[in-house]
Protein backbone atom coordinates (compact mmCIF):
# COMPACT_ATOMS: atom_id res chain seq x y z
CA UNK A 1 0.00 0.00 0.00
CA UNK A 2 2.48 2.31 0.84
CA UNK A 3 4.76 1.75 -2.23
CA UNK A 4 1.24 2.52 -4.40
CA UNK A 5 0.70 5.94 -2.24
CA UNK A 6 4.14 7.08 -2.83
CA UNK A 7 3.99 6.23 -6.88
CA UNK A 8 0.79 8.27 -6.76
CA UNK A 9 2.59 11.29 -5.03
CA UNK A 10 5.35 11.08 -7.20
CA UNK A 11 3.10 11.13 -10.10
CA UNK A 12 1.27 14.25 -8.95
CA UNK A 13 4.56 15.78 -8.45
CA UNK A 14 5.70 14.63 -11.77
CA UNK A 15 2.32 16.86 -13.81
CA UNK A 16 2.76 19.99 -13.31
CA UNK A 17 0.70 22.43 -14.92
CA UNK A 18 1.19 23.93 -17.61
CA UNK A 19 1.95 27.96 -16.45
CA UNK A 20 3.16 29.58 -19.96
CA UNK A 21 5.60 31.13 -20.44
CA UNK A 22 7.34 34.31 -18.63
CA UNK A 23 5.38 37.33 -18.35
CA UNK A 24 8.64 39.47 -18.33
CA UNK A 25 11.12 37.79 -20.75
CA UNK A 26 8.54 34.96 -22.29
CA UNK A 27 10.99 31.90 -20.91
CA UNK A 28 9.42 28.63 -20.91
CA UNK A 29 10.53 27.34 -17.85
CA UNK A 30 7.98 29.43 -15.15
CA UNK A 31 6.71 28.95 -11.91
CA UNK A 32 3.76 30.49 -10.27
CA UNK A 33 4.36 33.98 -8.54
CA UNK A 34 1.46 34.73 -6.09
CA UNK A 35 0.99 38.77 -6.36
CA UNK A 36 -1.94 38.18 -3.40
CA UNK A 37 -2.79 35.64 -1.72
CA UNK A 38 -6.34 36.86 -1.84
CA UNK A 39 -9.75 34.44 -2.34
CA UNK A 40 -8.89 33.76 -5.46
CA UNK A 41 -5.28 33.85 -5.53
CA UNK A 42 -3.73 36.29 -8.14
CA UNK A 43 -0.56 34.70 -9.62
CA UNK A 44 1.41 34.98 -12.63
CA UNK A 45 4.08 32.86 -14.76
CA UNK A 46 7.27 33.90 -13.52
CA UNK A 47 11.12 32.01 -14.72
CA UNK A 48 13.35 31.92 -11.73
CA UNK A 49 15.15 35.06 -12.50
CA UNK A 50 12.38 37.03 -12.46
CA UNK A 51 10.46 35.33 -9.27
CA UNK A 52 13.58 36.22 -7.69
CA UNK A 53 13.84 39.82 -8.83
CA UNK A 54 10.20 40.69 -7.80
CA UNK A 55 10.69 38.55 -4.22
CA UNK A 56 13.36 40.60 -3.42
CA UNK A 57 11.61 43.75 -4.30
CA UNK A 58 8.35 42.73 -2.42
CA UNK A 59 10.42 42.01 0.61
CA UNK A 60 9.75 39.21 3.71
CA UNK A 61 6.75 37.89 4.40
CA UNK A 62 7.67 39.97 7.75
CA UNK A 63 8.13 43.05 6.05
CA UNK A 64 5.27 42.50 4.46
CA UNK A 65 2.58 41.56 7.23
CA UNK A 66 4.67 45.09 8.92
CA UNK A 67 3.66 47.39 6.07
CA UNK A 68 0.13 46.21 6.12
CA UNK A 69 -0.03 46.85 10.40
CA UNK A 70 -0.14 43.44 11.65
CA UNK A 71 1.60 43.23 14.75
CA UNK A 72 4.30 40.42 14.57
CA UNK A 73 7.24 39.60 16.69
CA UNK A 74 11.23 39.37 14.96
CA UNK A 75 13.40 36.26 14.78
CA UNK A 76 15.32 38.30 17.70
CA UNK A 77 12.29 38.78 19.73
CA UNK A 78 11.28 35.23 19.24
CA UNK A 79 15.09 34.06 19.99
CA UNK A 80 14.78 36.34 23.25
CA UNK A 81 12.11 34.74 24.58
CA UNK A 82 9.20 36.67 23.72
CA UNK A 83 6.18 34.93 22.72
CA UNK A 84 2.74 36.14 21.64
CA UNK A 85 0.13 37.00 23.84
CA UNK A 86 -3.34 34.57 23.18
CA UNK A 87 -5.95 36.83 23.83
């Protein structure tokens, strides 16, 4: 059983999608680039070089929650011993 359940993850794995190509330099090798992460989720073909470029400009997923006011503690806070506070 478990030998069939890991041939049917691998083949799941295996078919990706088909994304198209690069909506910056129209490269065929693209993976998806979430620009929100809203209900639905709005993503676009990216290749690697530009899914990196436009991570790096969007910044952290801590930077991110930051800009938008959410209240979240640091790696150093967290490594300090704060924790958050269930209300």
């Amino acid at each position: 059983m478990t030998k069939l359940q890991n041939a049917a993850r691998q083949a799941i794995f295996r078919s990706r999608p088909f994304l198209g190509r690069c909506a910056l330099c129209d490269d065929a090798e693209t993976s998806w680039f979430y620009v929100d992460y809203g209900n639905p989720p709005q993503v676009m073909a990216l290749c690697h070089t530009h899914h990196k470029e436009m991570s790096q400009h969007r910044g952290s997923v801590y930077d991110q929650l930051k800009r938008h006011g959410v209240d979240v503690l640091s790696w150093e806070e967290w490594k300090n011993g704060m924790r958050p506070v269930k209300n």
